[in-house]
Protein backbone atom coordinates (compact mmCIF):
# COMPACT_ATOMS: atom_id res chain seq x y z
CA UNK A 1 -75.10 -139.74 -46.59
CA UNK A 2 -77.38 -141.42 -44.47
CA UNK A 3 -78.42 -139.26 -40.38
CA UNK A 4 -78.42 -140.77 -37.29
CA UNK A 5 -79.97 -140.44 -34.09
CA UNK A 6 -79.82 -142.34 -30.78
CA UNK A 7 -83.45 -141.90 -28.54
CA UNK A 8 -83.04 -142.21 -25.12
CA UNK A 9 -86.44 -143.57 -23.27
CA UNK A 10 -87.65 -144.20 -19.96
CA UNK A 11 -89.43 -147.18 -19.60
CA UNK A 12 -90.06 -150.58 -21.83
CA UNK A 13 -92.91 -150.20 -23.81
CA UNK A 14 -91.11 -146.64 -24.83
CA UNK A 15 -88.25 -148.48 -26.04
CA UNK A 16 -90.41 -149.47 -29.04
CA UNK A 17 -93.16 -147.00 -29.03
CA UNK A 18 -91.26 -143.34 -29.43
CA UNK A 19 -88.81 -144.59 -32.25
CA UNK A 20 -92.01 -145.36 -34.15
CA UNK A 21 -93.33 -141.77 -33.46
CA UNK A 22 -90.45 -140.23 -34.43
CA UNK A 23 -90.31 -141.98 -37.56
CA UNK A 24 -93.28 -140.93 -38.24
CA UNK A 25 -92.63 -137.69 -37.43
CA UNK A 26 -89.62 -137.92 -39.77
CA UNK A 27 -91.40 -139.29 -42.79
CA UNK A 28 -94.73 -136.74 -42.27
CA UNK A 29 -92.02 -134.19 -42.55
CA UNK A 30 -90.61 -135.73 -45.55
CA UNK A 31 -87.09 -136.70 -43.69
CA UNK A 32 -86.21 -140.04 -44.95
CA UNK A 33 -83.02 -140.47 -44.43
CA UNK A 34 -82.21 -140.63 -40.88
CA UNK A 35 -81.72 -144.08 -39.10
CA UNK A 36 -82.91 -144.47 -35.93
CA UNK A 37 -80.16 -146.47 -33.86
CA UNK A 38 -81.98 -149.71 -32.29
CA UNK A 39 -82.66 -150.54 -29.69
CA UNK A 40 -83.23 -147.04 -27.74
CA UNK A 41 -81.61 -146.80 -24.25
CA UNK A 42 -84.06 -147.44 -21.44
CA UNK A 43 -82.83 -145.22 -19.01
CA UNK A 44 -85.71 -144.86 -16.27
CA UNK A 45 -87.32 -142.10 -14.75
CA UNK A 46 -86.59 -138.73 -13.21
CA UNK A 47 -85.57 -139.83 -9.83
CA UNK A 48 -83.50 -142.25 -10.60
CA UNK A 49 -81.57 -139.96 -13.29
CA UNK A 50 -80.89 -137.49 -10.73
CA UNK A 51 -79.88 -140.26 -8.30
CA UNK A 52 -76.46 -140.70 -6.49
CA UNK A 53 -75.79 -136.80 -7.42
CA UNK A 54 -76.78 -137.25 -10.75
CA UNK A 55 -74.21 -139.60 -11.04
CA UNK A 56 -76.79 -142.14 -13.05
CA UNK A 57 -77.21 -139.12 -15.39
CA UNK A 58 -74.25 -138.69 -16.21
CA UNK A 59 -73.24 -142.09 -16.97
CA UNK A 60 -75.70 -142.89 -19.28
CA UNK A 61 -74.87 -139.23 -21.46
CA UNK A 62 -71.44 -140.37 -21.62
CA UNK A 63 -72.75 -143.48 -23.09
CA UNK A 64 -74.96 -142.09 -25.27
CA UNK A 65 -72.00 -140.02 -26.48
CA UNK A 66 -70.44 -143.17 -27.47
CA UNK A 67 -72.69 -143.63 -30.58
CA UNK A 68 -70.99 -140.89 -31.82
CA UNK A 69 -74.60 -139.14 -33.02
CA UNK A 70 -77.25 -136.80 -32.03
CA UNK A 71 -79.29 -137.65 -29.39
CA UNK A 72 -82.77 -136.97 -28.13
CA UNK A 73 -83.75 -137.31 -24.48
CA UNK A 74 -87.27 -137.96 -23.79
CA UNK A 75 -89.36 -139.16 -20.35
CA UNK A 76 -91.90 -138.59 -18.69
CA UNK A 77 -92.23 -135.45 -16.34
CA UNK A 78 -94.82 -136.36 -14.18
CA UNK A 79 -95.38 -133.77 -11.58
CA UNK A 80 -93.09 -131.04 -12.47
CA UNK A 81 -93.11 -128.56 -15.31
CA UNK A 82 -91.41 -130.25 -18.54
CA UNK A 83 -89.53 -127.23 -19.77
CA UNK A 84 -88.02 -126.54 -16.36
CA UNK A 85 -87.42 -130.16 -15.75
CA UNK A 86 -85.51 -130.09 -19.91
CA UNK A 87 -83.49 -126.92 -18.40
CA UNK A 88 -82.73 -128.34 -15.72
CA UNK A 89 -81.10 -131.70 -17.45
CA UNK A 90 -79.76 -129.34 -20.04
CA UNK A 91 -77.80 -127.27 -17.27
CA UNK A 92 -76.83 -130.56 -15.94
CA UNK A 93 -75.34 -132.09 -19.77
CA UNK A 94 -73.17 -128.78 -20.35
CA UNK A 95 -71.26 -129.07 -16.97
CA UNK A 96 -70.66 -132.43 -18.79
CA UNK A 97 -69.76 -130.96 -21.62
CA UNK A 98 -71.65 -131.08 -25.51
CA UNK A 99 -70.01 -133.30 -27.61
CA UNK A 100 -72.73 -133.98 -30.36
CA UNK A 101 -76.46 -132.58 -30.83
CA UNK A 102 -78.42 -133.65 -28.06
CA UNK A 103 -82.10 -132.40 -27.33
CA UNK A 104 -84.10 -133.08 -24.43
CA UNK A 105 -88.00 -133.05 -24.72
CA UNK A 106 -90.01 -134.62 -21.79
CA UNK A 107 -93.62 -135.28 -21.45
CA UNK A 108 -96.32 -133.26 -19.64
CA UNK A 109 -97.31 -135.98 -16.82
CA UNK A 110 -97.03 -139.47 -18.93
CA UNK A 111 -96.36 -139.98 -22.62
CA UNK A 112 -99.42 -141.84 -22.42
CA UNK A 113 -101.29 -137.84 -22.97
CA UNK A 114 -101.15 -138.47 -26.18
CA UNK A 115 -103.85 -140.74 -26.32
CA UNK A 116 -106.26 -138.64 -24.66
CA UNK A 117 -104.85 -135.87 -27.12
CA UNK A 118 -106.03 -138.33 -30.16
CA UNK A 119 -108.50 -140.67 -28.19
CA UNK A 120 -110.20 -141.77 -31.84
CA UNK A 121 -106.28 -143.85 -32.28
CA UNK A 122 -106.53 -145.22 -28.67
CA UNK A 123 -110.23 -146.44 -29.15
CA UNK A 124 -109.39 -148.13 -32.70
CA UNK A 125 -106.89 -150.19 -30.22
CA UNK A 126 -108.50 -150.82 -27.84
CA UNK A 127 -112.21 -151.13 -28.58
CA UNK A 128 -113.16 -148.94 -25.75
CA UNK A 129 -115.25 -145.63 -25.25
CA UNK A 130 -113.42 -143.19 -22.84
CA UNK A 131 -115.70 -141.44 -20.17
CA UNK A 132 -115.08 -137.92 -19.08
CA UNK A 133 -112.48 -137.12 -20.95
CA UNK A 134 -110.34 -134.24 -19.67
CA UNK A 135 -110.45 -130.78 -20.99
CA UNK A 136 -106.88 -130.73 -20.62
CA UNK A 137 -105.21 -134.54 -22.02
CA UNK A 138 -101.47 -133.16 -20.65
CA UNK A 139 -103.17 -132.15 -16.97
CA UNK A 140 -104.19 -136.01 -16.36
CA UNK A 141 -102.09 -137.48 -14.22
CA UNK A 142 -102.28 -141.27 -14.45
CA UNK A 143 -103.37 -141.46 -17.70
CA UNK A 144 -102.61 -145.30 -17.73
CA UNK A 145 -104.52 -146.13 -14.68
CA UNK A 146 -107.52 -144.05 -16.57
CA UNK A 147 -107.25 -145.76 -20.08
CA UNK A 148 -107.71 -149.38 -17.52
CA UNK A 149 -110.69 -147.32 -15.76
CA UNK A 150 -112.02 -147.60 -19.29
CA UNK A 151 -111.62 -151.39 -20.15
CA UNK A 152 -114.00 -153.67 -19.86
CA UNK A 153 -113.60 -155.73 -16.37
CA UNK A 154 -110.61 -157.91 -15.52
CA UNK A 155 -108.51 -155.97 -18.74
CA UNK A 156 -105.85 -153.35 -17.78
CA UNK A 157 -103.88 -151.07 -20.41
CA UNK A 158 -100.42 -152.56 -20.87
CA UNK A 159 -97.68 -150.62 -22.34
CA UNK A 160 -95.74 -153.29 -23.33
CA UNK A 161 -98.37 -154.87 -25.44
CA UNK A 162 -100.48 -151.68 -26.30
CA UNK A 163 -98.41 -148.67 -26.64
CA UNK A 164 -96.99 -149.45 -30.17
CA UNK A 165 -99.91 -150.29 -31.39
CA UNK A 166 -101.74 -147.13 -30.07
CA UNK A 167 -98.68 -145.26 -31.38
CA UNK A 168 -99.05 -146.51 -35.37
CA UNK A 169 -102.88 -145.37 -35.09
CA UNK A 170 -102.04 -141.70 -34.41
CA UNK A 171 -103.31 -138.85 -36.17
CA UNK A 172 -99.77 -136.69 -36.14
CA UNK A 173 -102.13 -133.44 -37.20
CA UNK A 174 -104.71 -133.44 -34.60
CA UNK A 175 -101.20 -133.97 -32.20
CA UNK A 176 -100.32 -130.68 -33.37
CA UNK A 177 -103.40 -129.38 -32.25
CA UNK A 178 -103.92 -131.29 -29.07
CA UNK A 179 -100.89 -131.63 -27.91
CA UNK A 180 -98.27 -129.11 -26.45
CA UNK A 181 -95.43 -131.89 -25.25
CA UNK A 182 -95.90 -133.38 -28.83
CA UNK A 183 -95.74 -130.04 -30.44
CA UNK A 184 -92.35 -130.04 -28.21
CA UNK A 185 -90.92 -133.12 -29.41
CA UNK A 186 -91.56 -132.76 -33.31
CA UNK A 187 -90.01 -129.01 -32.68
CA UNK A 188 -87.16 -130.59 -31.06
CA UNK A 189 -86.73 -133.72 -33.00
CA UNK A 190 -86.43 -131.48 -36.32
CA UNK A 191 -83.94 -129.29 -35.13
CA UNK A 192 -81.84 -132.35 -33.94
CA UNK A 193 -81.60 -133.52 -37.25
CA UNK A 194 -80.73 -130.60 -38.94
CA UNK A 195 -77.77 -129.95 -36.62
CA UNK A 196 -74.01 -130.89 -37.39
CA UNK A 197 -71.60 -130.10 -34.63
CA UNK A 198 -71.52 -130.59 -30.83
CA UNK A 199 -74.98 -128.01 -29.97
CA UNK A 200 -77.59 -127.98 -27.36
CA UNK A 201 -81.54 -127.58 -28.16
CA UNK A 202 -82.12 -124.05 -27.55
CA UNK A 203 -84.75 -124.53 -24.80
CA UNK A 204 -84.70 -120.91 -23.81
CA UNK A 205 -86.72 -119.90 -27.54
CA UNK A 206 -89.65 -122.42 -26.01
CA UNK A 207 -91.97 -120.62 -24.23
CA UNK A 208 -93.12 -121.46 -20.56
């Protein structure tokens, strides 16, 4: 019988960007039989989740529930830590209540990291050397105004147009080595998959 999963996104270029990672993700792991429901849910960023009490929040779970199958949560973090930020939204979903496997796995700073965590996938793209690349890909914070720093004049890093593409070019194994927030989401993303009945992502086994 065939999975399925339901990714819930922040912004627009995510909306086509992280169902092609995690399909990738799927098939590297050898998972072909999950179908990603289309098209993810663009559900915005932090604020605006926790907005009006967290009344935005919770509206959007409940309709997440709807699709009747596992879901996985995923924006950015910006500023704050990502694992407390995923605690916090997973304290949040069981006052709700659990009614299907649901994971929540947000991104150090922007999702964007990822292509400072495998730059040689963002130059293919864009035909562009990076300068001074960070030590630390996840510690950048505007990553897209950076990758525009890069560009030649008058050309600015798009998400809508780019992201996808920069997305199909990565490397998923030097991710794993790069990347903590990706290590994060494949972790998370695997587990989800496996899972059954109503459950939470045990984000108390990650470590801080």
């Amino acid at each position: 019988m065939e999975r399925r999963i339901l990714l819930v996104v922040e912004g627009d270029g995510d909306v086509l960007a992280i169902p092609l990672l995690t399909r990738k993700i799927l098939h590297d792991n050898k998972i072909y039989d999950v179908r990603i429901e289309s098209p993810a849910h663009k559900r915005h960023d932090i604020a605006h989740l926790k907005g009006r009490s967290w009344c935005n929040f919770d509206r959007y779970l409940q309709t997440a529930y709807g699709w009747g199958c596992p879901v996985m949560w995923t924006i950015d973090c910006d500023d704050g830590c990502a694992l407390t930020v995923a605690r916090e939204f997973s304290e949040r979903a069981v006052t709700i209540g659990i009614r299907q496997p649901l994971a929540f796995a947000f991104w150090v700073r922007e999702f964007e990291s990822l292509f400072l965590a495998d730059s040689k996938a963002a130059k293919s793209v864009l035909g562009c050397e990076f300068k001074n690349l960070p030590i630390e890909p996840e510690q950048k914070r505007g990553v897209k105004e950076f990758i525009s720093s890069c560009l030649p004049a008058g050309r600015r890093y798009s998400e809508t147009i780019e992201q996808e593409k920069i997305v199909s070019k990565l490397d998923l194994s030097v991710l794993r080595n790069t990347s903590r927030s990706f290590r994060h989401f494949e972790k998370a993303l695997l587990w989800l998959v496996a899972q059954k009945g109503p459950c939470l992502y045990p984000l108390m086994q990650e470590r801080k």
